[in-house]
Protein backbone atom coordinates (compact mmCIF):
# COMPACT_ATOMS: atom_id res chain seq x y z
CA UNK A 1 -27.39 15.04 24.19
CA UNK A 2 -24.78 12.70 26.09
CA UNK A 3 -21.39 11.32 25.04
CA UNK A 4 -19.47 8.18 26.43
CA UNK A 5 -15.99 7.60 25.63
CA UNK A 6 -13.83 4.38 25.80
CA UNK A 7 -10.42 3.18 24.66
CA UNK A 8 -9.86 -0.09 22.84
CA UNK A 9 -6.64 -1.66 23.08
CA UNK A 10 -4.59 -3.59 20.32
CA UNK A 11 -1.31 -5.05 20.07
CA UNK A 12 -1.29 -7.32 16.68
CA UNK A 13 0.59 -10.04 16.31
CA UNK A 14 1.90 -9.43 12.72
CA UNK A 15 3.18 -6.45 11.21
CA UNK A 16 0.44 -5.72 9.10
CA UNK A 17 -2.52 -7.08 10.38
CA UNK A 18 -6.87 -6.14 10.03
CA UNK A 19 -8.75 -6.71 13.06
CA UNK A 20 -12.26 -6.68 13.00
CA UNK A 21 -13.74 -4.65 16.02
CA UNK A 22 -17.95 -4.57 14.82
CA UNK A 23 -18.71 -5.99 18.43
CA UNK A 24 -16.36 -4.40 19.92
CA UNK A 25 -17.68 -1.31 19.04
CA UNK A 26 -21.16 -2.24 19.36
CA UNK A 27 -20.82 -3.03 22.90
CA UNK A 28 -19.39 0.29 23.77
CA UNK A 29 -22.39 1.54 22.25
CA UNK A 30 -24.82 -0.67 24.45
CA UNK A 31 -22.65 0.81 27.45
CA UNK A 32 -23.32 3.94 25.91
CA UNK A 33 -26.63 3.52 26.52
CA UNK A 34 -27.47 5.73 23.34
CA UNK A 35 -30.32 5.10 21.00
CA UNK A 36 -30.47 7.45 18.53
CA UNK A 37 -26.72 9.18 17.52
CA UNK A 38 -23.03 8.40 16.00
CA UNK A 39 -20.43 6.37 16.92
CA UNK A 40 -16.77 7.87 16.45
CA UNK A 41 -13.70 5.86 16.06
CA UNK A 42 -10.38 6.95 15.70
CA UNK A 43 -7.20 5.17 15.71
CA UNK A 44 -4.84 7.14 18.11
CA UNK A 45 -1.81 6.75 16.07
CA UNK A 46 -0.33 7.60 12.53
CA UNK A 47 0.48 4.33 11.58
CA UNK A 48 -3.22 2.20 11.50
CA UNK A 49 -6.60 3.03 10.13
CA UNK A 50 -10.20 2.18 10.44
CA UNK A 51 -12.42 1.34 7.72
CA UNK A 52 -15.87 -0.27 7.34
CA UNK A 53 -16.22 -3.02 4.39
CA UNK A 54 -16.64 -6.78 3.81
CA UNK A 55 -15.35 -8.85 6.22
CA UNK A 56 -13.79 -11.45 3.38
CA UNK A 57 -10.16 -12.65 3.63
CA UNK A 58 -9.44 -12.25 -0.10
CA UNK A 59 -10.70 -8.36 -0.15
CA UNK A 60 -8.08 -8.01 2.86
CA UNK A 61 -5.29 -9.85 1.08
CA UNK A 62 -6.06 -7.23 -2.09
CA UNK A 63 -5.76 -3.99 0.23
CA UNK A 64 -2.66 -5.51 1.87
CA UNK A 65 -1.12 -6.61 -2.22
CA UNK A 66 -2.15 -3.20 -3.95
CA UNK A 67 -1.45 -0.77 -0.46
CA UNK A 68 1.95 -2.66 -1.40
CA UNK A 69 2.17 -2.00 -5.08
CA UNK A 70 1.08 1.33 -4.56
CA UNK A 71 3.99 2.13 -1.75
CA UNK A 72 6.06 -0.79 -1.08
CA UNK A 73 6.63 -0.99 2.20
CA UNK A 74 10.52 -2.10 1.88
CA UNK A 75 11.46 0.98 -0.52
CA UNK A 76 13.73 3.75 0.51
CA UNK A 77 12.07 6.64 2.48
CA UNK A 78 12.95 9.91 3.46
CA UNK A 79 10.94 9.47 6.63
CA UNK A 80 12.88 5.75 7.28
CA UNK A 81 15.21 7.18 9.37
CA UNK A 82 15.51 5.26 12.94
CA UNK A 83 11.74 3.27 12.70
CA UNK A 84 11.42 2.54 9.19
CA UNK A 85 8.17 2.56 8.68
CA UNK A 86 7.17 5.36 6.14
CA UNK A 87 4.88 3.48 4.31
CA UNK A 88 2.81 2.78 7.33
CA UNK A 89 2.35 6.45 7.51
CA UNK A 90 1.08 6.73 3.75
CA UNK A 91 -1.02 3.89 4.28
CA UNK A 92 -3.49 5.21 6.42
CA UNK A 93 -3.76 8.22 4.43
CA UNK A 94 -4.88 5.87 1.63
CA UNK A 95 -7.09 4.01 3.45
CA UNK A 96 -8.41 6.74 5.75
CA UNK A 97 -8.04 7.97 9.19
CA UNK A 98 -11.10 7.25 10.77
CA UNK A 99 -15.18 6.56 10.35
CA UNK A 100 -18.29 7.80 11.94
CA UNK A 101 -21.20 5.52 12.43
CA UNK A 102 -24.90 5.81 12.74
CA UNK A 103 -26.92 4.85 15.44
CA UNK A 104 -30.65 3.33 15.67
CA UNK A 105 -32.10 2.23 18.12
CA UNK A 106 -29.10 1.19 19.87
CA UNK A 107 -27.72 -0.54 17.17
CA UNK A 108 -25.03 0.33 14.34
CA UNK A 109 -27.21 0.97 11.02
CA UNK A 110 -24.95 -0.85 8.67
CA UNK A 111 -25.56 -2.53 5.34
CA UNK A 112 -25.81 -6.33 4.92
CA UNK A 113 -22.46 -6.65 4.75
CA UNK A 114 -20.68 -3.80 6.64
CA UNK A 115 -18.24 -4.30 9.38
CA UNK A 116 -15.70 -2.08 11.39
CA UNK A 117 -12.06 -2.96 10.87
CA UNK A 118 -9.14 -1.39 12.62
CA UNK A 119 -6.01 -1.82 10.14
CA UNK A 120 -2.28 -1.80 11.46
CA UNK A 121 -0.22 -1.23 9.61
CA UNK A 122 3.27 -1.12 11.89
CA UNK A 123 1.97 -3.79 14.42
CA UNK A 124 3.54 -5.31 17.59
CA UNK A 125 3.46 -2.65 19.91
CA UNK A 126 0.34 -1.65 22.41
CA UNK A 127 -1.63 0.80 20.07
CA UNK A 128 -5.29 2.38 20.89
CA UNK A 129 -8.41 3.30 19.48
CA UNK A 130 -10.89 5.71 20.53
CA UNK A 131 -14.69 5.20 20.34
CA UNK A 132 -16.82 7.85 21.01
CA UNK A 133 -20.09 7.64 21.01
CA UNK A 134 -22.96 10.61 21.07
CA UNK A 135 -26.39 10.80 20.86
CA UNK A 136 -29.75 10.42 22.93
């Protein structure tokens, strides 16, 4: 078994922003060079996610409106002190921390419709995300 690890690099122009990263991930698998395996990938801070779903602007818009209902992002916050971004935080517990993906035959085994997102949710600032990939 092998592993091959690479960083991604975002910094998001809006606040609150989903970025799709399917072939961005796919290509560190290619450089991989892995056939068989899974594909880690792990946002490297508290305040984003990543998720796999539909890539369809109105399912993005309803995350965004009911993450917002649930834990509006302008109420007060213990945690608000200095940043002010607590709901960031609770968030990406909601929407998860992280995903593994399979790998076959060198390509991510997704459904029809599946694709990678990485979701920020306390943008404008240089933020990572690991992809690790391991396998044969």
């Amino acid at each position: 078994m092998k592993s091959h690890t690479e960083h991604l690099w975002f910094e998001t122009e809006e606040k609150i922003e989903f970025v799709r990263i399917t072939d961005k991930v796919q290509e560190v698998l290619e450089e991989s060079g892995i056939k068989e395996g899974l594909v880690l990938v792990n946002p490297m801070h508290i305040t984003s996610a990543v998720i796999v779903n539909d890539n369809e602007g109105g399912l993005i818009q309803d995350y965004i409106e009911n993450l917002q209902r649930l834990v509006p992002y302008d109420a007060e916050y213990r945690h608000n002190v200095g940043e002010g971004n607590a709901a960031a935080h609770i968030w990406r517990q909601l929407m998860a921390h992280q995903v593994v993906l399979p790998v076959t035959e060198g390509k991510l085994d997704f459904g029809p419709w599946e694709q990678v997102f990485y979701c920020e949710f306390d943008g404008k600032r240089r933020k990572r995300v690991l992809v690790k990939v391991i396998g044969e």
